[in-house]
Protein backbone atom coordinates (compact mmCIF):
# COMPACT_ATOMS: atom_id res chain seq x y z
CA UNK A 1 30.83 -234.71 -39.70
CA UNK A 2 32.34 -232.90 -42.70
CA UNK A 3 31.16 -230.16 -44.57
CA UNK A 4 33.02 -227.86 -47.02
CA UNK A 5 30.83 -224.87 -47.87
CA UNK A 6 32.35 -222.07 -50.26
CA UNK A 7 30.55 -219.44 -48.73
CA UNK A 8 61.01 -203.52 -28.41
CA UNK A 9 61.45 -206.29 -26.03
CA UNK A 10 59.70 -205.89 -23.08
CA UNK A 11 61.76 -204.65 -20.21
CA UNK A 12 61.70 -207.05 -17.03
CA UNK A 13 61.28 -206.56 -13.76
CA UNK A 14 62.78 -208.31 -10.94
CA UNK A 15 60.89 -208.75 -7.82
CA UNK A 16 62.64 -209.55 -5.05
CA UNK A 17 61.81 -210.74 -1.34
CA UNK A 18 63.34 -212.82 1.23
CA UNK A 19 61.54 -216.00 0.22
CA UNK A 20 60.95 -215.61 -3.50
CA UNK A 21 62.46 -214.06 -6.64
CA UNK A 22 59.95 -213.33 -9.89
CA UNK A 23 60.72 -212.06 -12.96
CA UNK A 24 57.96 -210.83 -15.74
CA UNK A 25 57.71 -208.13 -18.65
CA UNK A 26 56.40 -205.04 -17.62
CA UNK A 27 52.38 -204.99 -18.70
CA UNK A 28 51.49 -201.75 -20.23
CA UNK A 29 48.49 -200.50 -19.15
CA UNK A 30 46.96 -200.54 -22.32
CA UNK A 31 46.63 -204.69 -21.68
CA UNK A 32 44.44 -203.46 -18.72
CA UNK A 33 41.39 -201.76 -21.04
CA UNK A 34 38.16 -202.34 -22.16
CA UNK A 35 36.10 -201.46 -24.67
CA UNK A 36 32.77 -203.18 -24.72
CA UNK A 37 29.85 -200.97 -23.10
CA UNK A 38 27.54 -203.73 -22.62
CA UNK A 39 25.55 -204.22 -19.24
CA UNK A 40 25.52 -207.69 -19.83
CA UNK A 41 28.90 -208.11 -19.81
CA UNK A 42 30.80 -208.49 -16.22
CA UNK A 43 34.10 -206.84 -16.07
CA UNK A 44 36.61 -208.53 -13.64
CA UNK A 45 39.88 -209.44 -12.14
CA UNK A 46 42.06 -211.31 -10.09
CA UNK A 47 45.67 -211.91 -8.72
CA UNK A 48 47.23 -213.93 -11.59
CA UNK A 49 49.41 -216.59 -8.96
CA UNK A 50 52.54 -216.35 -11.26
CA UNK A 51 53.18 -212.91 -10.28
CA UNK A 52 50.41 -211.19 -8.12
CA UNK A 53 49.29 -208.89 -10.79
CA UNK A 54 45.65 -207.97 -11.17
CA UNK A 55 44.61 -209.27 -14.55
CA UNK A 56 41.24 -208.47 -16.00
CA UNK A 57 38.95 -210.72 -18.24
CA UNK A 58 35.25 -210.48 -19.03
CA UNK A 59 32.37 -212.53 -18.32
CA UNK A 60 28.59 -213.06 -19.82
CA UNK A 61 26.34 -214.96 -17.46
CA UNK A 62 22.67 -215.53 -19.07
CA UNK A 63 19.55 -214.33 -17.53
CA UNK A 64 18.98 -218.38 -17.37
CA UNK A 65 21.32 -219.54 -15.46
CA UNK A 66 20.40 -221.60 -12.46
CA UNK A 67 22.78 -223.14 -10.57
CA UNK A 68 21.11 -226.24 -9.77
CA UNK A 69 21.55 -226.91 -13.48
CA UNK A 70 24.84 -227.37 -15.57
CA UNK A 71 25.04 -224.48 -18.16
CA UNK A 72 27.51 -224.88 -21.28
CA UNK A 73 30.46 -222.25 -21.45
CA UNK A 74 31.94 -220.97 -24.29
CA UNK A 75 35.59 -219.59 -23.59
CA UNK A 76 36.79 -216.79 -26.45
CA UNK A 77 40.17 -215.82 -27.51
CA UNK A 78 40.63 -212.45 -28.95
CA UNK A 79 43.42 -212.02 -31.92
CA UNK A 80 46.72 -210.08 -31.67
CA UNK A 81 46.27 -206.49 -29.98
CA UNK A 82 42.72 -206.48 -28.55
CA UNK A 83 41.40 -205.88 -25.33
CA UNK A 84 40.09 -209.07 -22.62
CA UNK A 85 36.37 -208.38 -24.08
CA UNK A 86 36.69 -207.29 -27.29
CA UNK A 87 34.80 -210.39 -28.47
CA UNK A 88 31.86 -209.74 -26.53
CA UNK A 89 30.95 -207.33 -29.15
CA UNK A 90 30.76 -209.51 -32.12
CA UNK A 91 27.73 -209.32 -33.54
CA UNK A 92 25.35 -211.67 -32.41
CA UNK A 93 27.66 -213.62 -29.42
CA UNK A 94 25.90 -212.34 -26.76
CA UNK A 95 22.22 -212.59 -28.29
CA UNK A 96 23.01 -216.10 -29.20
CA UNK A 97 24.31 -217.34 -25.69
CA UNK A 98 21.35 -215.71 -24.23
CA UNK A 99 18.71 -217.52 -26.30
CA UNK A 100 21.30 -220.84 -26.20
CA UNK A 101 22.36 -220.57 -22.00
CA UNK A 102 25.66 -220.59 -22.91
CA UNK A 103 28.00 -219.13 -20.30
CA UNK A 104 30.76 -216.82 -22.38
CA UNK A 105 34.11 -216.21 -20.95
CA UNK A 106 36.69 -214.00 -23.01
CA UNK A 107 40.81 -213.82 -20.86
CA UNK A 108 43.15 -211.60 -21.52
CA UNK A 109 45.74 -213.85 -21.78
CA UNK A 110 48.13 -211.85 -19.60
CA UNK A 111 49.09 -208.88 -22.27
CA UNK A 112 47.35 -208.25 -25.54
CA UNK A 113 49.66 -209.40 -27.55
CA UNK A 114 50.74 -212.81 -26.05
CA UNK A 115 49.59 -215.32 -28.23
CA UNK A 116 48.01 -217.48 -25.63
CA UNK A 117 51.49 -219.80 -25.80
CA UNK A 118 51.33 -220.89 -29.33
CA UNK A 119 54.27 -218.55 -30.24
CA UNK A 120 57.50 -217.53 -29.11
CA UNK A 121 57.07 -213.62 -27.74
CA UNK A 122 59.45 -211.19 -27.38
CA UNK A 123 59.84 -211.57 -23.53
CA UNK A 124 58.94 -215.59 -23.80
CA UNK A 125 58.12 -215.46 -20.45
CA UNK A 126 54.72 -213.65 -21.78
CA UNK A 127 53.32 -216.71 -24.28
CA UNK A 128 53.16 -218.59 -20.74
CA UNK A 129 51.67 -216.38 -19.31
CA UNK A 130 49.11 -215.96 -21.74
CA UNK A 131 48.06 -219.98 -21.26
CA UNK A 132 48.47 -220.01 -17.87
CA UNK A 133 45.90 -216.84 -18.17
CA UNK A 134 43.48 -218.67 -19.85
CA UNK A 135 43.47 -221.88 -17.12
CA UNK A 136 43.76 -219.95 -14.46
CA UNK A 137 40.20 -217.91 -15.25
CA UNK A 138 38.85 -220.98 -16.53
CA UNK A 139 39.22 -222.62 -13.47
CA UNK A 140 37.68 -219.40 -11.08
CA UNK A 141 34.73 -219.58 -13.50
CA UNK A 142 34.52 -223.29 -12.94
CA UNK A 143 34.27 -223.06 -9.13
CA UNK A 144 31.74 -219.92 -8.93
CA UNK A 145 29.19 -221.69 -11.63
CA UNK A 146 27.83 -224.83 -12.13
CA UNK A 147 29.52 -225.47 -15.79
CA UNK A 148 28.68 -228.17 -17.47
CA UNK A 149 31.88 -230.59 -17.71
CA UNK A 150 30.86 -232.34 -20.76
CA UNK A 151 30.02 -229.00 -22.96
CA UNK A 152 33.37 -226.94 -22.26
CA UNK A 153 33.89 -225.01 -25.94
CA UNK A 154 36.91 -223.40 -27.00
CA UNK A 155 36.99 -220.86 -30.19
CA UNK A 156 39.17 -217.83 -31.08
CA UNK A 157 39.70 -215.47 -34.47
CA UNK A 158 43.22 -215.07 -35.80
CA UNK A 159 45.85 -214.93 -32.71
CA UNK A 160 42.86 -216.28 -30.50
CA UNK A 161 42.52 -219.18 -33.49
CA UNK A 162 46.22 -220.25 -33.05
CA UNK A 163 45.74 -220.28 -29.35
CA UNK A 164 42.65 -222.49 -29.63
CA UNK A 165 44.52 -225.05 -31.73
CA UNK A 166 47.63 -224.80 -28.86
CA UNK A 167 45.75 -224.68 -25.58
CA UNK A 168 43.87 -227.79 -26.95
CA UNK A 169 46.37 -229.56 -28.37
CA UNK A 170 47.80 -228.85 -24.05
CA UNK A 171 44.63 -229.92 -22.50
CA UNK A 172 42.59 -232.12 -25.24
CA UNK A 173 40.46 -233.85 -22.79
CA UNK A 174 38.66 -230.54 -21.46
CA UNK A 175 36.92 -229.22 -24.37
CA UNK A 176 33.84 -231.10 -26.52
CA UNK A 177 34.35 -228.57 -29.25
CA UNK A 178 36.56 -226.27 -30.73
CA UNK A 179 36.22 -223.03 -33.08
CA UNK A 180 38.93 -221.45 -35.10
CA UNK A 181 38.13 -218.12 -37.25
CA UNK A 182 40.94 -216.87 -39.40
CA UNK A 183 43.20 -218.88 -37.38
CA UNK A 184 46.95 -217.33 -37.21
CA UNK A 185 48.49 -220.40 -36.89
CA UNK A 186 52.51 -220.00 -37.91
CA UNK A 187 53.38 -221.09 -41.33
CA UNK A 188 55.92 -223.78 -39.23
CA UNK A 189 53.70 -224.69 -36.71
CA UNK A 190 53.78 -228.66 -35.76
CA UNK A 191 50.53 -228.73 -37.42
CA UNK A 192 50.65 -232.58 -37.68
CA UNK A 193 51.57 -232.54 -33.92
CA UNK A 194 48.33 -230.58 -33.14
CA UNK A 195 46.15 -232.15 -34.82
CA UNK A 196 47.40 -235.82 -33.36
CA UNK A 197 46.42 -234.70 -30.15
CA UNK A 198 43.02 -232.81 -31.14
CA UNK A 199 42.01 -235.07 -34.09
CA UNK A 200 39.09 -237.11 -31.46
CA UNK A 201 37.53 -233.38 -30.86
CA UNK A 202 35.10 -231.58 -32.94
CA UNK A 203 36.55 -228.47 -35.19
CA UNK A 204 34.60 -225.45 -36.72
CA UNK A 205 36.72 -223.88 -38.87
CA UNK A 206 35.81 -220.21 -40.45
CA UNK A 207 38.00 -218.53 -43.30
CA UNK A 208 37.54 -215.53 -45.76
CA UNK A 209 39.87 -216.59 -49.16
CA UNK A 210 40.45 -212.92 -49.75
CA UNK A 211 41.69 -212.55 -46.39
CA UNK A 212 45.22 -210.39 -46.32
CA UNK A 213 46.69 -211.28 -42.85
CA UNK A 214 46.16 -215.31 -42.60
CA UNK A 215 46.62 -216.74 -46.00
CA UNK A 216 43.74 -219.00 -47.66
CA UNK A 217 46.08 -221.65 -48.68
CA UNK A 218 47.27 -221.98 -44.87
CA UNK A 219 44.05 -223.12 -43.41
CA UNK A 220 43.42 -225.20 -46.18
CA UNK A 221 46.06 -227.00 -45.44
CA UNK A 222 45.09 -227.82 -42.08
CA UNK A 223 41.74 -228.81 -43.30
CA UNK A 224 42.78 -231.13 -45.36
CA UNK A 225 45.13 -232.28 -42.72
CA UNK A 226 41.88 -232.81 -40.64
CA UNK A 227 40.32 -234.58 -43.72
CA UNK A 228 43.12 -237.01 -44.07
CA UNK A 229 42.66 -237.93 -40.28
CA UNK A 230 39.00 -238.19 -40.50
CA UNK A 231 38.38 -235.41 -37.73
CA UNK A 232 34.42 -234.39 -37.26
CA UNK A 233 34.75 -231.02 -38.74
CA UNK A 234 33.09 -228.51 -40.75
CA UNK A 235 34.87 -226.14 -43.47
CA UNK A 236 33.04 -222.74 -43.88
CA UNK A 237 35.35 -220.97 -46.54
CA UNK A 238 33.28 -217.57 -47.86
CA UNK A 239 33.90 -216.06 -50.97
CA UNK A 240 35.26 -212.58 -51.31
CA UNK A 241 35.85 -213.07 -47.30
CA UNK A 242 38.19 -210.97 -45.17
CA UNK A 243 40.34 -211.17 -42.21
CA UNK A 244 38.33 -209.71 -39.50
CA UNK A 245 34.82 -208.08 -40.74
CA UNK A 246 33.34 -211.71 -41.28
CA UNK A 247 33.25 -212.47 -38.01
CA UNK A 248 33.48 -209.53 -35.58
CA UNK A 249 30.19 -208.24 -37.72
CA UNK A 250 28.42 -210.50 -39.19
CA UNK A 251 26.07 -212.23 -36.70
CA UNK A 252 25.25 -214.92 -39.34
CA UNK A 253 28.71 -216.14 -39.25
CA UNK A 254 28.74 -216.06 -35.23
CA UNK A 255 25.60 -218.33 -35.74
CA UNK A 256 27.54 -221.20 -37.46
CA UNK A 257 29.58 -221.71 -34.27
CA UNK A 258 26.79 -221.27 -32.01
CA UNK A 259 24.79 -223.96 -34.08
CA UNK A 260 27.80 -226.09 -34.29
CA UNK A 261 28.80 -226.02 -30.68
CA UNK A 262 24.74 -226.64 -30.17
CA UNK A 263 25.00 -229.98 -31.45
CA UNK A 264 28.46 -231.23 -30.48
CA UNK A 265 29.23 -233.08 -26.65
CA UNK A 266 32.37 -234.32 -25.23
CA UNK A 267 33.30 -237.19 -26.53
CA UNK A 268 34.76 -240.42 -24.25
């Protein structure tokens, strides 16, 4: 499938007990908020095991779920500074998963800002935390519903986009899909090393070529990486496109991954 469409360093601290010794960044409580207002949208949290905190991430069941029946589940990453739900309240996600039965889950990924592992952070400690975030919330959701192992999806926008192509590239036999918005991949990043180990799954890729904070040229590049290897994947470049508006608000847009994930199954 192929379709090209023009459209201050943390401070740390240092937990210590008689039979164990932890140290992590100090979370600022600002990695704690929320700002979606939507009754369909459970708010939660749990003891992250790495280092007992309560981390929060959000949660969008469908008024159709049954649990004698596997339901899909779409897990969301949200780009650099945004809250655990923030993408509940793109424009058209949670109307689409409804009418589709698509479970949505949207981590954290341990502080706002740690780039879900696909980046060294300022207390590097944090990037791990931000993966082990995601698996760890992954995994509660997978043993409270019935998910459907076969139609696990992946997708983020801009930070969330890098950490789809990472946490992947870390676990490529989970996902039968993958979505990437904007994605703020670094201009080093082993991008040839990714794709090896992703190139069998399904991509989406979404990209504005007026957008300011991830370069045109850059995804474009790793599209035409993903041409050369003769991934399944679909281009959606839009003309006059920004960074963050064509996605977070424009429910046509949200569609395109919907309808792609809608037609895409793990593949053995």
């Amino acid at each position: 499938m192929r379709i090209v469409a023009r459209l201050a360093l943390a401070p740390l601290i240092l937990i210590v007990s008689p039979f164990f010794c932890i140290a992590f960044a100090e979370r600022q409580p600002s990695d704690d908020e929320s700002h979606i207002d939507d009754p369909r949208v459970q708010h939660r949290s749990y003891q992250f095991p790495a280092t007992g905190e309560a981390i929060p991430y959000a949660l969008f069941v469908p008024s159709s779920y049954d649990q004698a029946a596997a339901s899909p589940l779409i897990i969301s990453l949200h780009g650099l500074g945004r809250s655990h739900d923030w993408l509940m309240g793109y424009h058209g996600l949670l109307d689409q998963a409804e009418a589709n039965g698509y479970i949505v889950l949207t981590p954290l990924g341990y502080t706002r800002r740690g780039w879900y592992g696909s980046r060294v952070t300022a207390d590097e400690q944090d990037a791990n935390y931000s993966e082990q975030d995601v698996m760890e919330v992954l995994k509660r959701v997978r043993n409270e519903f019935n998910v459907d192992a076969n139609r696990i999806y992946l997708w983020g926008h801009s930070m969330g986009g890098a950490g789809t192509y990472h946490i992947a590239a870390r676990h490529p036999d989970l996902f039968a899909g993958l979505g990437v918005a904007a994605p703020a991949a670094e201009e080093d990043a082993p991008m040839e090393e990714i794709l090896s180990k992703i190139q069998h799954l399904p991509i989406f890729v979404l990209q504005g070529d007026m957008d300011e904070s991830v370069p045109v040229a850059r995804t474009r590049k790793w599209v035409a990486s993903m041409r050369k290897r003769g991934m399944q994947h679909v281009y959606v470049e839009i003309p006059g496109g920004d960074h963050s508006l064509l996605i977070s608000q424009n429910s046509e847009n949200m569609q395109k991954f919907i309808d792609f994930f809608n037609i895409v199954r793990k593949q053995y």
